[in-house]
PDB file of N, CA and C in Angstrom:
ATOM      1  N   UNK A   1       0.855  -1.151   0.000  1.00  0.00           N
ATOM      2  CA  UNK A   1       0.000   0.000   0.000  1.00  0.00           C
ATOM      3  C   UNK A   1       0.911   1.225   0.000  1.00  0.00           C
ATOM      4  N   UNK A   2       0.848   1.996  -0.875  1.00  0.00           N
ATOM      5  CA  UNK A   2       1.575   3.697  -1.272  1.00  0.00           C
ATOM      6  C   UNK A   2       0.520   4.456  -0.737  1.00  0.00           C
ATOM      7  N   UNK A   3       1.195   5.972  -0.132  1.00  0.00           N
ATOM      8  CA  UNK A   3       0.406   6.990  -0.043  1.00  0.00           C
ATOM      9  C   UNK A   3       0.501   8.202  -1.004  1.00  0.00           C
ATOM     10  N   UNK A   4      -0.287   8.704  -1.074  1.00  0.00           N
ATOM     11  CA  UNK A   4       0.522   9.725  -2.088  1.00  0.00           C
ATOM     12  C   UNK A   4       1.020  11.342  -1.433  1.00  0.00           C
ATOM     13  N   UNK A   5       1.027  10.458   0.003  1.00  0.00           N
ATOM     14  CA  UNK A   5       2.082  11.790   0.712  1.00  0.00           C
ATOM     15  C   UNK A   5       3.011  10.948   2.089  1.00  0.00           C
ATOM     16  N   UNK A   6       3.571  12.272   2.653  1.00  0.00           N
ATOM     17  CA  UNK A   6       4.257  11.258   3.104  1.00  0.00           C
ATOM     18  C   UNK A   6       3.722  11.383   4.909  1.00  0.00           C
ATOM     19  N   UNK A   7       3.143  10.448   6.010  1.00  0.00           N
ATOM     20  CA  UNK A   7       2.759  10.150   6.893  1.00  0.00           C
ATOM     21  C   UNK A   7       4.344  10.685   8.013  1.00  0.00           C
ATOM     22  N   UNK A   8       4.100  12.253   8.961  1.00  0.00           N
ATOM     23  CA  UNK A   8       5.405  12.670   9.711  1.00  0.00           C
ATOM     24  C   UNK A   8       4.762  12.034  11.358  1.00  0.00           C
ATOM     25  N   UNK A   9       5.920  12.012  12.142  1.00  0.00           N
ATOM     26  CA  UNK A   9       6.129  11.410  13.146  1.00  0.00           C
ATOM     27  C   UNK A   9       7.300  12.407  14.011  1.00  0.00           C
ATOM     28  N   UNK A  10       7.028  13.206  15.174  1.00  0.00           N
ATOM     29  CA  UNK A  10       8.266  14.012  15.889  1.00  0.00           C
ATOM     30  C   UNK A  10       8.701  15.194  14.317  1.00  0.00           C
ATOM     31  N   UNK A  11       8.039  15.559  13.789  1.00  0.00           N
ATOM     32  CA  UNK A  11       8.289  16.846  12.399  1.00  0.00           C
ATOM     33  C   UNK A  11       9.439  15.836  11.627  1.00  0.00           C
ATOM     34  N   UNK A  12       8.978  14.597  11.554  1.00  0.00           N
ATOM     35  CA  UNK A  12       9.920  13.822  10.279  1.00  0.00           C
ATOM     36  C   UNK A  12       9.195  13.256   9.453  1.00  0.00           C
ATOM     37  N   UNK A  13       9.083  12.851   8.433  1.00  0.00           N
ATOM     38  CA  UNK A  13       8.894  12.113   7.079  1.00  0.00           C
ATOM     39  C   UNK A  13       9.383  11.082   7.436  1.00  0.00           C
ATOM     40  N   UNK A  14       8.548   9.733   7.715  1.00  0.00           N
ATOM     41  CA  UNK A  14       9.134   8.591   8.067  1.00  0.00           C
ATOM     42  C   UNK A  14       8.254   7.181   7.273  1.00  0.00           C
ATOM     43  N   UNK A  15       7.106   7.691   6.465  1.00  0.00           N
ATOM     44  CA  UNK A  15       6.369   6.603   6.398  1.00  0.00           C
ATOM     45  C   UNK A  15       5.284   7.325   4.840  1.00  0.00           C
ATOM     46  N   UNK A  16       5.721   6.460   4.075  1.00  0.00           N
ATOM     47  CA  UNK A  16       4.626   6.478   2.585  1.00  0.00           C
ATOM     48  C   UNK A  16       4.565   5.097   2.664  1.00  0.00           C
ATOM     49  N   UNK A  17       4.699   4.027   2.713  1.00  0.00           N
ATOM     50  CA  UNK A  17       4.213   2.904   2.087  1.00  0.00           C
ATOM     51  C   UNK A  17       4.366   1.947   3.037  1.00  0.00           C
ATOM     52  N   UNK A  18       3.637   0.645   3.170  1.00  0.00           N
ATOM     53  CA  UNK A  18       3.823   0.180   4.266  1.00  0.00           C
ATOM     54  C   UNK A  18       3.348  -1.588   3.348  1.00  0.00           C
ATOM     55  N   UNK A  19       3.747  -2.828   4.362  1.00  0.00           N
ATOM     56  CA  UNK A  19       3.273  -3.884   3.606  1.00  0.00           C
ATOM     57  C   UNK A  19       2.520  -4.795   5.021  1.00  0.00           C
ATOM     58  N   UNK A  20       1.213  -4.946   4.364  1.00  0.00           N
ATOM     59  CA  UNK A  20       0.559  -5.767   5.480  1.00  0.00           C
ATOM     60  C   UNK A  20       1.227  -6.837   5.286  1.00  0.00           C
ATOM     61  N   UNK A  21       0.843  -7.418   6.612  1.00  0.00           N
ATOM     62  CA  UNK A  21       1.437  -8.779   6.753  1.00  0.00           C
ATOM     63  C   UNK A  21       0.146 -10.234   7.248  1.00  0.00           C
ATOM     64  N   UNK A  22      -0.799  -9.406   7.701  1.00  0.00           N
ATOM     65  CA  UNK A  22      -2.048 -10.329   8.069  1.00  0.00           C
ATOM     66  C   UNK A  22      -3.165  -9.392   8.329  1.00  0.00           C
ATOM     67  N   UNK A  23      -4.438  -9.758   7.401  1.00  0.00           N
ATOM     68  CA  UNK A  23      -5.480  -8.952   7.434  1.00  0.00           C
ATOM     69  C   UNK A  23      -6.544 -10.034   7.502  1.00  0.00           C
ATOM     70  N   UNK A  24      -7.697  -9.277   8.800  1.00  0.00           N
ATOM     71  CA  UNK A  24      -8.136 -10.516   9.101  1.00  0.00           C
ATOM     72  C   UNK A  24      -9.660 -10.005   9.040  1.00  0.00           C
ATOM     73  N   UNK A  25     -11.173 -10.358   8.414  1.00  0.00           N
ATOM     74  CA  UNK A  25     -11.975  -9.616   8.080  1.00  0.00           C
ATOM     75  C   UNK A  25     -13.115 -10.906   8.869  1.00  0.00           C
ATOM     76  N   UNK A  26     -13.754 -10.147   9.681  1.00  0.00           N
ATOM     77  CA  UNK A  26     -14.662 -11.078  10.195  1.00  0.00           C
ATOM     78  C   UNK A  26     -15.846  -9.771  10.496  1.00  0.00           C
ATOM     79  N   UNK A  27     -17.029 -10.845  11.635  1.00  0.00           N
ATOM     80  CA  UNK A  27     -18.261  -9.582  11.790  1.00  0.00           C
ATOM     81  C   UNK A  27     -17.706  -8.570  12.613  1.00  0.00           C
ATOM     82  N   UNK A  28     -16.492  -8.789  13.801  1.00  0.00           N
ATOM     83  CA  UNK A  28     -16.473  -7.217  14.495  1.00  0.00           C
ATOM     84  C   UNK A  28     -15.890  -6.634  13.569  1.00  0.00           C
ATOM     85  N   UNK A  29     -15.408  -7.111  12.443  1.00  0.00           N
ATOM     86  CA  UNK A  29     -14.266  -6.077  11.334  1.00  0.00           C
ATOM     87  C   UNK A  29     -12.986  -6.431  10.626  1.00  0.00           C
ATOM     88  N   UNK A  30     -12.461  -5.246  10.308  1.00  0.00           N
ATOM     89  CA  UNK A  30     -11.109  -5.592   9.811  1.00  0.00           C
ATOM     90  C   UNK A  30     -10.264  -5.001  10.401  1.00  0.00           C
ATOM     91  N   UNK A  31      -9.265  -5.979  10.333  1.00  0.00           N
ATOM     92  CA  UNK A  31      -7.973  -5.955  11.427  1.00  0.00           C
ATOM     93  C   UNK A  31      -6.089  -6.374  10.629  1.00  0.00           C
ATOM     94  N   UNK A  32      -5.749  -5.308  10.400  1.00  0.00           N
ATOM     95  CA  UNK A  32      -4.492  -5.538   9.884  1.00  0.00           C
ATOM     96  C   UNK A  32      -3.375  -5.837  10.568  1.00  0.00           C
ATOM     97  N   UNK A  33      -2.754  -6.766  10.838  1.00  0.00           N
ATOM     98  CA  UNK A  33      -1.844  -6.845  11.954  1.00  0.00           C
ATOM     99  C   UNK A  33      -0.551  -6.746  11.595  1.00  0.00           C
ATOM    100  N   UNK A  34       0.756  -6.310  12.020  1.00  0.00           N
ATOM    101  CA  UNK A  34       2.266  -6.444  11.246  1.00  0.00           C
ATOM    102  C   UNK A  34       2.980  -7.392  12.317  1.00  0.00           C
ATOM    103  N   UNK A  35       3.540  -8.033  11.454  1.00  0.00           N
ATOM    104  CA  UNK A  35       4.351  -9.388  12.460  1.00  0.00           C
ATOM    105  C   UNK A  35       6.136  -8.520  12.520  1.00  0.00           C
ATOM    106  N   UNK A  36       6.562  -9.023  13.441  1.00  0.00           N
ATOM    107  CA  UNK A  36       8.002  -8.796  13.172  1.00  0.00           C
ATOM    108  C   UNK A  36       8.528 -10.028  13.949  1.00  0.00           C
ATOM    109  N   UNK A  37       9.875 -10.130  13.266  1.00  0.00           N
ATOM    110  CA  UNK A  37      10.999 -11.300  13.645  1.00  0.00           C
ATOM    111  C   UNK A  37      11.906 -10.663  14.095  1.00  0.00           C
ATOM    112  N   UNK A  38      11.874 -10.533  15.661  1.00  0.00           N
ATOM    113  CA  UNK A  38      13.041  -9.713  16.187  1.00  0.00           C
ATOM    114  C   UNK A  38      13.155 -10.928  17.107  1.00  0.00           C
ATOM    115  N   UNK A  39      14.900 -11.209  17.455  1.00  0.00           N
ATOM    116  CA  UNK A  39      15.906 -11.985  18.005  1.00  0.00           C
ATOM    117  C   UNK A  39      15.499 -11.438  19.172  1.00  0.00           C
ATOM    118  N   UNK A  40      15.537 -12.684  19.962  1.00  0.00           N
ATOM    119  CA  UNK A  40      15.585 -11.995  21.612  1.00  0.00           C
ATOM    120  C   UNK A  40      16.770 -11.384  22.076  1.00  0.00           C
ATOM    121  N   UNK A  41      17.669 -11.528  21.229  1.00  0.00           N
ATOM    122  CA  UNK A  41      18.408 -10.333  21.618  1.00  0.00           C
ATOM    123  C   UNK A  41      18.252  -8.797  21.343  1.00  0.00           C
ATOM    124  N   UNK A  42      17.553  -8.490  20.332  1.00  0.00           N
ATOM    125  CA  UNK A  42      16.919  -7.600  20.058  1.00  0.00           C
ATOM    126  C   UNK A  42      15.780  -6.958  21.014  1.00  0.00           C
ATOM    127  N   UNK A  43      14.592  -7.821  21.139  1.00  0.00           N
ATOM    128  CA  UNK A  43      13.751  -7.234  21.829  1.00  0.00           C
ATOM    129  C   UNK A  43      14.233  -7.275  23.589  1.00  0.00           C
ATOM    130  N   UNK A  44      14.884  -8.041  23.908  1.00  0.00           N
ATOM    131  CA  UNK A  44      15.452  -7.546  25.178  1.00  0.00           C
ATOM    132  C   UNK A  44      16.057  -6.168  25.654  1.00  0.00           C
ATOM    133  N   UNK A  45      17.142  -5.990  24.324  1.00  0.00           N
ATOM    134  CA  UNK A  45      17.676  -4.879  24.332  1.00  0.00           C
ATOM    135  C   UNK A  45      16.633  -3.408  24.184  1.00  0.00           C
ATOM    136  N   UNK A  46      15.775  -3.914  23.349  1.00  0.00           N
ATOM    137  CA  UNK A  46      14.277  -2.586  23.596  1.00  0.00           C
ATOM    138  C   UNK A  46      13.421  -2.546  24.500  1.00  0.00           C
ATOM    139  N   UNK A  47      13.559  -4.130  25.292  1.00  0.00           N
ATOM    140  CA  UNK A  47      12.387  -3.653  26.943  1.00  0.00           C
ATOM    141  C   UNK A  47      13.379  -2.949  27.940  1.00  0.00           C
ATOM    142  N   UNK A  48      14.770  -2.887  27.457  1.00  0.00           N
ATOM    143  CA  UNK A  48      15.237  -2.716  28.383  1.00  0.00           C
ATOM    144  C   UNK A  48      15.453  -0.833  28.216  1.00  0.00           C
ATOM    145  N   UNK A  49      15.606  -0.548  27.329  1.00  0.00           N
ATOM    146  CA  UNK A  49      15.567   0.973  27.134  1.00  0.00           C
ATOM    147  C   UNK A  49      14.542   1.789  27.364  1.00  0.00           C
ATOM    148  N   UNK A  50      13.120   0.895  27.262  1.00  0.00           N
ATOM    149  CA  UNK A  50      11.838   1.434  27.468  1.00  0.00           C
ATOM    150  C   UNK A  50      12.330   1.834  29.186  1.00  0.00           C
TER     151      UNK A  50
END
């Protein structure tokens, strides 16, 4: 999915296009979800900065 501008975040330009990864359409609705594959070394290192 493209935008035809660009989506800012903190006064930056960070986001025109994006790729679903699971869209799930039932009676409460639709629901796009994004998966990521981050190493537990990775996400450790980001609970830990939070």
């Amino acid at each position: 999915m493209e935008l035809d501008y660009w989506v800012t975040y903190n006064g930056r330009k960070n986001l025109k296009s994006s790729q679903m990864d699971v869209a799930v359409v039932c009676p409460k609705g639709v629901f796009v979800i994004e998966v990521k594959n981050w190493s537990n070394e990775y996400a450790k290192k980001k609970i830990i900065e939070i």
